[in-house]
PDB file of N, CA and C in Angstrom:
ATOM      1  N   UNK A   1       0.835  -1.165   0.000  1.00  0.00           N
ATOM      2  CA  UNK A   1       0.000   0.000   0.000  1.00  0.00           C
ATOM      3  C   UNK A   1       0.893   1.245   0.000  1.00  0.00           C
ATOM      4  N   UNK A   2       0.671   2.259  -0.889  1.00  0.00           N
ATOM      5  CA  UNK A   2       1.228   3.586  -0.678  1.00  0.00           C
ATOM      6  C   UNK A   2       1.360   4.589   0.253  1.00  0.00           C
ATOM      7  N   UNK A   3       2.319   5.069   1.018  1.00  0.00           N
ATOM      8  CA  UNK A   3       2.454   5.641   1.807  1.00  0.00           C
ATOM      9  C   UNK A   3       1.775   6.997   1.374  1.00  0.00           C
ATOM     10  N   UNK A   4       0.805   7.950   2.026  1.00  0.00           N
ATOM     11  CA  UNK A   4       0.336   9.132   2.097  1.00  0.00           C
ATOM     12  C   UNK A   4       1.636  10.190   2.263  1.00  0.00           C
ATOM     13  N   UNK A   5       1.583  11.383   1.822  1.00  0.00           N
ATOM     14  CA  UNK A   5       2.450  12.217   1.552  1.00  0.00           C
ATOM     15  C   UNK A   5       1.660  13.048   2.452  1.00  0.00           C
ATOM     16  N   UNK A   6       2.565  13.423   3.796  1.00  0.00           N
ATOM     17  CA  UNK A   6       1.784  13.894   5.129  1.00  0.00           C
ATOM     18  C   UNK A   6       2.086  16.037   4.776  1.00  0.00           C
ATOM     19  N   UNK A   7       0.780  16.124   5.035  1.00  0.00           N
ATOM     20  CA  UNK A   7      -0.121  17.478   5.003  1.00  0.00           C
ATOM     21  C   UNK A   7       1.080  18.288   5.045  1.00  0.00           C
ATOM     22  N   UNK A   8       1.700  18.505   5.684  1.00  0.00           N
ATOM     23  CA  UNK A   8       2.605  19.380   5.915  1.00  0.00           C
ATOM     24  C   UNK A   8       4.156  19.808   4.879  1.00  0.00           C
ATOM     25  N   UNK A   9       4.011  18.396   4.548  1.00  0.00           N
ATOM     26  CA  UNK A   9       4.934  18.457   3.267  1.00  0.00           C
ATOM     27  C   UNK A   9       4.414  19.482   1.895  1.00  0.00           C
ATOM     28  N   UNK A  10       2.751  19.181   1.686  1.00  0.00           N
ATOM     29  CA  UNK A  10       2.105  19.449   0.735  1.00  0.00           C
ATOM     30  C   UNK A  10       2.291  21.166   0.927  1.00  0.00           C
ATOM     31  N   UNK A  11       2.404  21.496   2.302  1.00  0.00           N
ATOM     32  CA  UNK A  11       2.088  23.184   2.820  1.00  0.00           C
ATOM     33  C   UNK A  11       3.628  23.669   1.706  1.00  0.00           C
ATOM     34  N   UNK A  12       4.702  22.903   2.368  1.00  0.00           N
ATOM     35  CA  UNK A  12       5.902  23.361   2.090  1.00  0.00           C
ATOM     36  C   UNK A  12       6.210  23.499   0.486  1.00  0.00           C
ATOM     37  N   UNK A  13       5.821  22.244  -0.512  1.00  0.00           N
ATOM     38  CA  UNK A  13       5.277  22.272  -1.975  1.00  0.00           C
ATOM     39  C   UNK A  13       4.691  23.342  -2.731  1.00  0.00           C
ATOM     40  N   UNK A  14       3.672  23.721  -2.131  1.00  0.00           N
ATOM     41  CA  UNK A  14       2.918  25.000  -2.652  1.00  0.00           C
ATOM     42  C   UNK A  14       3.656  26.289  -2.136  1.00  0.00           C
ATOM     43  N   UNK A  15       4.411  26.520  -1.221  1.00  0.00           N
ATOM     44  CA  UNK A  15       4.887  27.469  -0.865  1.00  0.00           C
ATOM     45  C   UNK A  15       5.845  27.738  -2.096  1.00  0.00           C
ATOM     46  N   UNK A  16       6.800  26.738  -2.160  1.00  0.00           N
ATOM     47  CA  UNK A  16       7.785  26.343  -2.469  1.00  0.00           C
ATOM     48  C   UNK A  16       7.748  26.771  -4.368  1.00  0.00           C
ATOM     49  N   UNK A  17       6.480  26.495  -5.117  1.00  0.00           N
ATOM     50  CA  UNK A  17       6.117  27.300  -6.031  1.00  0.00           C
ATOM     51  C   UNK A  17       5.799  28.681  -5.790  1.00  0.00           C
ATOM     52  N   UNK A  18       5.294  29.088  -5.424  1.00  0.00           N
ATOM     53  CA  UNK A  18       5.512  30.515  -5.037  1.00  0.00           C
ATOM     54  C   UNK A  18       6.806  31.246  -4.999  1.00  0.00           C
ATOM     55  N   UNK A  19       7.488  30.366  -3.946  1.00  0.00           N
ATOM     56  CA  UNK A  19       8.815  31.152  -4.160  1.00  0.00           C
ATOM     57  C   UNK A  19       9.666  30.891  -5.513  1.00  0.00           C
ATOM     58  N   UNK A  20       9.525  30.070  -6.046  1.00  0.00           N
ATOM     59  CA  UNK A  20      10.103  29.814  -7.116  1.00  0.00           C
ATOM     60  C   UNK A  20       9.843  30.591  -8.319  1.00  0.00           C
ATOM     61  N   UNK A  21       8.463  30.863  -8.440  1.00  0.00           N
ATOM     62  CA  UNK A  21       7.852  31.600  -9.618  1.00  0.00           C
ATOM     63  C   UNK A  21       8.166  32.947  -9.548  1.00  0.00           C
ATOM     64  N   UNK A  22       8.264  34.242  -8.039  1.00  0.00           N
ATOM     65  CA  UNK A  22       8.478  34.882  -7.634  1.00  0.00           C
ATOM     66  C   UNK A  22      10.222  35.496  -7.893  1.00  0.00           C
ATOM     67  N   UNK A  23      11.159  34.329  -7.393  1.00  0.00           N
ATOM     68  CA  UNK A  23      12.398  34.577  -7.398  1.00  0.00           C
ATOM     69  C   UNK A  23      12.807  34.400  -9.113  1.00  0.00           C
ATOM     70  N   UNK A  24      12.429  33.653  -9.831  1.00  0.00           N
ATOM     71  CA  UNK A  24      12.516  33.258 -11.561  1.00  0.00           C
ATOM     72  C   UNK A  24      11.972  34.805 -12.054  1.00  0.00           C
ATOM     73  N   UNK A  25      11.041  35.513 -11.620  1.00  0.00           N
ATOM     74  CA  UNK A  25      10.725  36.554 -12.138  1.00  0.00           C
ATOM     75  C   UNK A  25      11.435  38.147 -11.940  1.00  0.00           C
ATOM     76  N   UNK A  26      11.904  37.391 -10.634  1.00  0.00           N
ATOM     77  CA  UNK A  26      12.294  38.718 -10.164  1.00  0.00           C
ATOM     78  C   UNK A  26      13.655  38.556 -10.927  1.00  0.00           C
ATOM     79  N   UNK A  27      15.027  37.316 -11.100  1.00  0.00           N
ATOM     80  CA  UNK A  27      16.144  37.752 -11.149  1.00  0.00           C
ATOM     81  C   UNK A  27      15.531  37.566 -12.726  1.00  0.00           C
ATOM     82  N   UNK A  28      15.061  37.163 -13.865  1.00  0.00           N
ATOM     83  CA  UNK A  28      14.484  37.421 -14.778  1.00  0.00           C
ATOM     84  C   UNK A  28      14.499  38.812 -15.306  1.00  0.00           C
ATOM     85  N   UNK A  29      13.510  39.488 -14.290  1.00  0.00           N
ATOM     86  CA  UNK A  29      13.508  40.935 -14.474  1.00  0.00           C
ATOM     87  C   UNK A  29      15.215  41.808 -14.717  1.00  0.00           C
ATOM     88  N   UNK A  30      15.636  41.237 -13.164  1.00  0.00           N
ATOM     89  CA  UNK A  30      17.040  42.073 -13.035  1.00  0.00           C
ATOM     90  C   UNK A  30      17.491  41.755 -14.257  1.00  0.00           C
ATOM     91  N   UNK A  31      17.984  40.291 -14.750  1.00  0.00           N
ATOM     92  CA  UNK A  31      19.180  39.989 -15.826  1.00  0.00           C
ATOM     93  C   UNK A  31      18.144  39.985 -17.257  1.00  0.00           C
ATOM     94  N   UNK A  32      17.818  40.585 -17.787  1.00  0.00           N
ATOM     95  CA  UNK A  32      17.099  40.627 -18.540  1.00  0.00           C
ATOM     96  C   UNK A  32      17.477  39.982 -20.102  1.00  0.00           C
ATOM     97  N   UNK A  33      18.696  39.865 -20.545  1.00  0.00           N
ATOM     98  CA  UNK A  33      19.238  39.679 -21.504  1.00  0.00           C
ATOM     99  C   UNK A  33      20.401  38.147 -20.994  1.00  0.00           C
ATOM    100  N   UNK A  34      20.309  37.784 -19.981  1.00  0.00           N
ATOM    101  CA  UNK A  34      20.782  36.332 -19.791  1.00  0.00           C
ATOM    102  C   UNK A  34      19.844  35.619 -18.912  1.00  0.00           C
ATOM    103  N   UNK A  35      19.019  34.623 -19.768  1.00  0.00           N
ATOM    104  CA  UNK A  35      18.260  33.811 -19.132  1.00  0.00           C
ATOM    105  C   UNK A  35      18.736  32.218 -18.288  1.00  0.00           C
ATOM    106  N   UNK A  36      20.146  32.738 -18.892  1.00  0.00           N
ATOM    107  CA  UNK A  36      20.375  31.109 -18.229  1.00  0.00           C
ATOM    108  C   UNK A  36      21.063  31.513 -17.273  1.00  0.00           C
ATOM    109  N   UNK A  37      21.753  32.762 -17.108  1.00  0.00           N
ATOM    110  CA  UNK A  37      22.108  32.585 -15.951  1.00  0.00           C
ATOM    111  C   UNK A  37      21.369  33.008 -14.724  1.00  0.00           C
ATOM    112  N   UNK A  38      20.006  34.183 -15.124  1.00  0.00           N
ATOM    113  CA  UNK A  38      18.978  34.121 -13.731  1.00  0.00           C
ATOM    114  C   UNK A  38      18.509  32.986 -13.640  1.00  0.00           C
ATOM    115  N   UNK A  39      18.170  31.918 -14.395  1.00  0.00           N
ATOM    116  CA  UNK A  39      17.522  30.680 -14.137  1.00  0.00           C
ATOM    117  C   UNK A  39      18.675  30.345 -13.001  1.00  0.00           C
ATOM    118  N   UNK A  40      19.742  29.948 -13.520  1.00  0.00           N
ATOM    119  CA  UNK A  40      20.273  29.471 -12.586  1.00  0.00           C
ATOM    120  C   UNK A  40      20.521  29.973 -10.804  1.00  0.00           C
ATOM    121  N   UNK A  41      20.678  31.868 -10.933  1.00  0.00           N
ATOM    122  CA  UNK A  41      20.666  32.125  -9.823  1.00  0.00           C
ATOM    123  C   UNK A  41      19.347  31.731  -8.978  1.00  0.00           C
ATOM    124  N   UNK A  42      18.246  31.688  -9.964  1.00  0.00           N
ATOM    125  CA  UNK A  42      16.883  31.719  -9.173  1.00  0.00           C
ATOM    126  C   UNK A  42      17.212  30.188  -8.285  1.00  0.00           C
ATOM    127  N   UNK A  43      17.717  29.137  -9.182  1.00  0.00           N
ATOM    128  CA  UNK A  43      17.845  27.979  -8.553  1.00  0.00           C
ATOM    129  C   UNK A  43      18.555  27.566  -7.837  1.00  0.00           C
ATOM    130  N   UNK A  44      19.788  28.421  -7.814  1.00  0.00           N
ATOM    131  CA  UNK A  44      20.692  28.203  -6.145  1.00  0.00           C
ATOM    132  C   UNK A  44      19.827  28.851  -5.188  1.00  0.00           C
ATOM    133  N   UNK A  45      18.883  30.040  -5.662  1.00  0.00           N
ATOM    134  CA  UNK A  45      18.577  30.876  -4.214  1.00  0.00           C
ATOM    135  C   UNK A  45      17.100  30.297  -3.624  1.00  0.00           C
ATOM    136  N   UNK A  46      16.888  29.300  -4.331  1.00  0.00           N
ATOM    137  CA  UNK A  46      15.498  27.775  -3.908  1.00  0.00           C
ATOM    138  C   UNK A  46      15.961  27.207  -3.333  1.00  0.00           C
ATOM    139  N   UNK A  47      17.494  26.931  -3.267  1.00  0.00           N
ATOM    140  CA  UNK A  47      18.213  25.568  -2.707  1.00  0.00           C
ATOM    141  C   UNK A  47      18.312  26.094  -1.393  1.00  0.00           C
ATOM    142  N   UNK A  48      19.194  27.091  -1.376  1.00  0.00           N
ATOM    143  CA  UNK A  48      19.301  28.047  -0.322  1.00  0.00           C
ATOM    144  C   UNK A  48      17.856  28.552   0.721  1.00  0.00           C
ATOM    145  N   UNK A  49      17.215  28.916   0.124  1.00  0.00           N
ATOM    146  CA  UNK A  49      16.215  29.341   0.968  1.00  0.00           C
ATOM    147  C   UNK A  49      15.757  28.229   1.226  1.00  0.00           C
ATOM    148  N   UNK A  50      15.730  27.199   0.706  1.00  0.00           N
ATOM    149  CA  UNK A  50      14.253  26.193   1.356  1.00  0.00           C
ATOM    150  C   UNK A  50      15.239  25.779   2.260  1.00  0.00           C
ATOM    151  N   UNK A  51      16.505  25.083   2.733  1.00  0.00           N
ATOM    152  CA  UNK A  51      18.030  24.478   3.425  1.00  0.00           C
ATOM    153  C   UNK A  51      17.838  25.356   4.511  1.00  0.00           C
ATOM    154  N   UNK A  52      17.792  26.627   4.049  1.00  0.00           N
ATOM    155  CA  UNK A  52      18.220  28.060   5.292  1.00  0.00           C
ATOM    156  C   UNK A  52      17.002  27.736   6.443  1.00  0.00           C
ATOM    157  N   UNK A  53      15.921  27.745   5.945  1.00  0.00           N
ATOM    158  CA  UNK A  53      14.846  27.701   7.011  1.00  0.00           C
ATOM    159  C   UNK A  53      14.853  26.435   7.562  1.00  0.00           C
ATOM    160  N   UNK A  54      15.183  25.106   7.471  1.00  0.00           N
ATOM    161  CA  UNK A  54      15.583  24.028   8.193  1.00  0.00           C
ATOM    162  C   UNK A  54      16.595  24.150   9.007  1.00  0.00           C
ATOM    163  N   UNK A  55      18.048  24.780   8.745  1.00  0.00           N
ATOM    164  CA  UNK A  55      18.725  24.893   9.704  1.00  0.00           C
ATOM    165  C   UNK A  55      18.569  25.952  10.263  1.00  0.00           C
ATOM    166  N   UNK A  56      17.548  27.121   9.989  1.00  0.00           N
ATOM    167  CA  UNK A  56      17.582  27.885  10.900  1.00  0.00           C
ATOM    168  C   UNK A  56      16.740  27.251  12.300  1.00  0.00           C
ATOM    169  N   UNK A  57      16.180  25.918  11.592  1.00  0.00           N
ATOM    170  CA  UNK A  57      14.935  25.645  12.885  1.00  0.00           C
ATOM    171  C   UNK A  57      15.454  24.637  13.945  1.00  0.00           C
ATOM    172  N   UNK A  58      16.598  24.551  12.914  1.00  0.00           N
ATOM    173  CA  UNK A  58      17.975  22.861  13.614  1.00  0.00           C
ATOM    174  C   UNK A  58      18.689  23.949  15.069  1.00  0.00           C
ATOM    175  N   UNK A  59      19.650  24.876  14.287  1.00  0.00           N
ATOM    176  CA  UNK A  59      20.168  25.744  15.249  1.00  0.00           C
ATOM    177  C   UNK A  59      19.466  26.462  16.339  1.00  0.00           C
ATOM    178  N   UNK A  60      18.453  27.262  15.861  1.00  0.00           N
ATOM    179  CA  UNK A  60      17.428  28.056  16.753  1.00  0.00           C
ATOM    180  C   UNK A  60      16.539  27.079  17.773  1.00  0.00           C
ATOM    181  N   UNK A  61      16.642  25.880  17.662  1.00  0.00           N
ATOM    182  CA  UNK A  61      15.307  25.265  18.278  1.00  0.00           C
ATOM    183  C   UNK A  61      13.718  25.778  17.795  1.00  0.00           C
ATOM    184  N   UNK A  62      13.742  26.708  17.221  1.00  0.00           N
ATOM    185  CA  UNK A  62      12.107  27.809  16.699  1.00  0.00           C
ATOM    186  C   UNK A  62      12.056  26.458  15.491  1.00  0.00           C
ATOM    187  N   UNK A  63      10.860  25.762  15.693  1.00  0.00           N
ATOM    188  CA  UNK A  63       9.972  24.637  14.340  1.00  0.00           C
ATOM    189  C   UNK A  63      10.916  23.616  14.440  1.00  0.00           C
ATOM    190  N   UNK A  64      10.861  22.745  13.643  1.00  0.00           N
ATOM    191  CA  UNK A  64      11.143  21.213  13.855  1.00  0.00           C
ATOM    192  C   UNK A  64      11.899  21.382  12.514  1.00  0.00           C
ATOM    193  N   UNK A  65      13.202  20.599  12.632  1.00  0.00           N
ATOM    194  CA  UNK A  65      13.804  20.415  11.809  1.00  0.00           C
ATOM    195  C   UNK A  65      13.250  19.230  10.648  1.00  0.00           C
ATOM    196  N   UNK A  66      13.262  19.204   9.761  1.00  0.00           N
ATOM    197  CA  UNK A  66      12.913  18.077   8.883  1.00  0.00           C
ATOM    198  C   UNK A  66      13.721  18.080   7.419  1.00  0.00           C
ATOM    199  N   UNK A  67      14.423  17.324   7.046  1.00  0.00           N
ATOM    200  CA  UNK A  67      14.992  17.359   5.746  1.00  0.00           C
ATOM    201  C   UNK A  67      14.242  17.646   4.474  1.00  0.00           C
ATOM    202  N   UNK A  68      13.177  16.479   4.913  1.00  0.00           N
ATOM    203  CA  UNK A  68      12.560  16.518   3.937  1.00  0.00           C
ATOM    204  C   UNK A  68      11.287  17.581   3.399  1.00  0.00           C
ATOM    205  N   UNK A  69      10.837  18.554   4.581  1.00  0.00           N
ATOM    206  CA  UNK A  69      10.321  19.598   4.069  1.00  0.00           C
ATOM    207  C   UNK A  69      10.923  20.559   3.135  1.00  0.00           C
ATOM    208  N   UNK A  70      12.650  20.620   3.503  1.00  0.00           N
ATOM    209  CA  UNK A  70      13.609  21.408   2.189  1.00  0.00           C
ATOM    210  C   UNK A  70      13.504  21.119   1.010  1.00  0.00           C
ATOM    211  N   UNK A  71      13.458  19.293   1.049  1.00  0.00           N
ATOM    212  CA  UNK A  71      13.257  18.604  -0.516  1.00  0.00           C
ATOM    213  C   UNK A  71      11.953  19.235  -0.794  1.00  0.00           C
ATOM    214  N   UNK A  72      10.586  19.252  -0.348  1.00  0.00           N
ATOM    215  CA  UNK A  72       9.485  19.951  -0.702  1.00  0.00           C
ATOM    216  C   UNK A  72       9.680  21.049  -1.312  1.00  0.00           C
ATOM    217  N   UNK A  73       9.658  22.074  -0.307  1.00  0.00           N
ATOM    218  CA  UNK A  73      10.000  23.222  -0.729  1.00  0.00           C
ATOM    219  C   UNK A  73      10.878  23.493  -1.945  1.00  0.00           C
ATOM    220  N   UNK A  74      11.929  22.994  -2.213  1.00  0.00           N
ATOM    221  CA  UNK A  74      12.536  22.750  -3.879  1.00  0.00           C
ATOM    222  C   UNK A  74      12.460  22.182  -4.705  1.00  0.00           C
ATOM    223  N   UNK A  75      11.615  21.471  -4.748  1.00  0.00           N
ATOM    224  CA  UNK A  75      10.701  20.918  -5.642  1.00  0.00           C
ATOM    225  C   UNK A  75       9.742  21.751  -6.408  1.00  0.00           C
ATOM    226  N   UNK A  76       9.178  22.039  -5.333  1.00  0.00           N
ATOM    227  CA  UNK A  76       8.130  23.393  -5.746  1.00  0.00           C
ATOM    228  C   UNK A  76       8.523  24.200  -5.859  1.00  0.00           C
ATOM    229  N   UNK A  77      10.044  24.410  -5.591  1.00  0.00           N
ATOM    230  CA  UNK A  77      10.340  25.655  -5.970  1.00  0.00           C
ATOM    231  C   UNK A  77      11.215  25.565  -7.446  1.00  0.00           C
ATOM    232  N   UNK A  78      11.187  24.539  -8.243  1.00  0.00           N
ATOM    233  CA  UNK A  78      11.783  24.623  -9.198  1.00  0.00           C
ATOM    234  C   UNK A  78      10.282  24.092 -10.051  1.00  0.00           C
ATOM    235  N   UNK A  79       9.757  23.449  -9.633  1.00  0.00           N
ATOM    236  CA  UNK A  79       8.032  24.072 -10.591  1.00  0.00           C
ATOM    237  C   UNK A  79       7.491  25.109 -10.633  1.00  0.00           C
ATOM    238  N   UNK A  80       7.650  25.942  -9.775  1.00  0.00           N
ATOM    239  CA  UNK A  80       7.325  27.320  -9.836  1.00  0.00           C
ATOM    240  C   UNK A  80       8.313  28.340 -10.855  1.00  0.00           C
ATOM    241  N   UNK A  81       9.387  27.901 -10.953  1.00  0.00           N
ATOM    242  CA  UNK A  81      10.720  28.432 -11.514  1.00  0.00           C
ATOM    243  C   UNK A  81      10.036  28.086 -13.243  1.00  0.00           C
ATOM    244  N   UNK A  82       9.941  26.902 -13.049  1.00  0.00           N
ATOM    245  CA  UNK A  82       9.304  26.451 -14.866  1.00  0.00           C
ATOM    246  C   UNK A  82       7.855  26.940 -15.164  1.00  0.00           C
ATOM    247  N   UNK A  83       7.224  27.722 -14.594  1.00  0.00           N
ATOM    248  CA  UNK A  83       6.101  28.263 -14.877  1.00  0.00           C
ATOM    249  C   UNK A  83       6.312  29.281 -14.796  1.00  0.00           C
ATOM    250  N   UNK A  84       7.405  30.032 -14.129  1.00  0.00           N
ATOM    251  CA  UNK A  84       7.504  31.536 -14.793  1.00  0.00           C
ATOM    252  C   UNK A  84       8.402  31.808 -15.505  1.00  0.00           C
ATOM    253  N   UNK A  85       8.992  30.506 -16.315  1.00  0.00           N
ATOM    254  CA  UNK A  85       9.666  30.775 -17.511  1.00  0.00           C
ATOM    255  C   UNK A  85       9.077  30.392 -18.604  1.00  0.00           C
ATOM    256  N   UNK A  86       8.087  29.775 -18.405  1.00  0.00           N
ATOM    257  CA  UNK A  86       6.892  29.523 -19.645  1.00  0.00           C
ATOM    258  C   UNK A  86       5.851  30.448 -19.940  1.00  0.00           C
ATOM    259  N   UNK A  87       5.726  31.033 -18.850  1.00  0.00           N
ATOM    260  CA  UNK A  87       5.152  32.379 -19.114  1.00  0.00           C
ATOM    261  C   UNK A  87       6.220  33.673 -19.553  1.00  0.00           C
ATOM    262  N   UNK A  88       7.301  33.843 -19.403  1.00  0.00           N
ATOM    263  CA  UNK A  88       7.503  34.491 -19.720  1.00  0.00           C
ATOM    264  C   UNK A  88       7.988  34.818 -21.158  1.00  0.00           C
ATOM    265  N   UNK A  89       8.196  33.300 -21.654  1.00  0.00           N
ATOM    266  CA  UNK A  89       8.852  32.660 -22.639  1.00  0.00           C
ATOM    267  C   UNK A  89       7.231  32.559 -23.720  1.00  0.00           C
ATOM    268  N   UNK A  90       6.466  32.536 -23.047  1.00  0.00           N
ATOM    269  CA  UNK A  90       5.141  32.669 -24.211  1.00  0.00           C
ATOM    270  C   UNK A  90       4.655  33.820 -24.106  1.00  0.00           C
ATOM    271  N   UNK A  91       4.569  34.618 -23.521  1.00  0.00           N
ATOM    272  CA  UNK A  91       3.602  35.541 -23.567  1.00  0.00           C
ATOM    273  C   UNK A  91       4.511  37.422 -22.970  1.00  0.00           C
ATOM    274  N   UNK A  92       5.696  36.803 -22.757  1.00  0.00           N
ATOM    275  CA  UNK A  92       6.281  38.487 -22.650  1.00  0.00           C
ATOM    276  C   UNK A  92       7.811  38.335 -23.937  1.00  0.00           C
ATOM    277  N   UNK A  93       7.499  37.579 -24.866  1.00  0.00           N
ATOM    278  CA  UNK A  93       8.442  37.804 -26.055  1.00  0.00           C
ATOM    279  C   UNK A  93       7.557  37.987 -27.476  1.00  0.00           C
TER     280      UNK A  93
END
């Protein structure tokens, strides 16, 4: 039987697009004429942010550490990253 993918993971997923679509647009915006390399910054700074808030919760004791909410969170944050390059790639060229 398949293990359920527990609620909280799903929170971190959807966030995790958000930030992704958000940060793809924004360094997008900044580098306007190199797309591969804001893609790429957008995608170290997913790795980074979703990592940062786990160990900030490891070090601080503030929320529960979990690995695998980071994997969430960058996940979604690199689906979010591919939807605001498909939008931007269809409909602002």
């Amino acid at each position: 039987m398949a293990k359920r993918i527990a609620r909280d993971k799903w929170k971190h997923f959807f966030v995790g697009i958000g930030m992704g679509a958000v940060l793809q647009g924004f360094t997008s915006f900044l580098l306007r004429d190199h797309l591969i390399l804001a893609t790429v910054i957008a995608g170290v700074l997913v790795i980074v942010i979703s990592y940062g808030f786990e160990l900030f919760s490891k070090t601080t004791g503030f929320g529960i550490y979990d690995f695998i909410d980071a994997v969430a969170s960058a996940i979604g944050g690199f689906l979010g990253m591919g939807l605001a390059l498909l939008f931007e790639l269809y409909f602002l060229n």
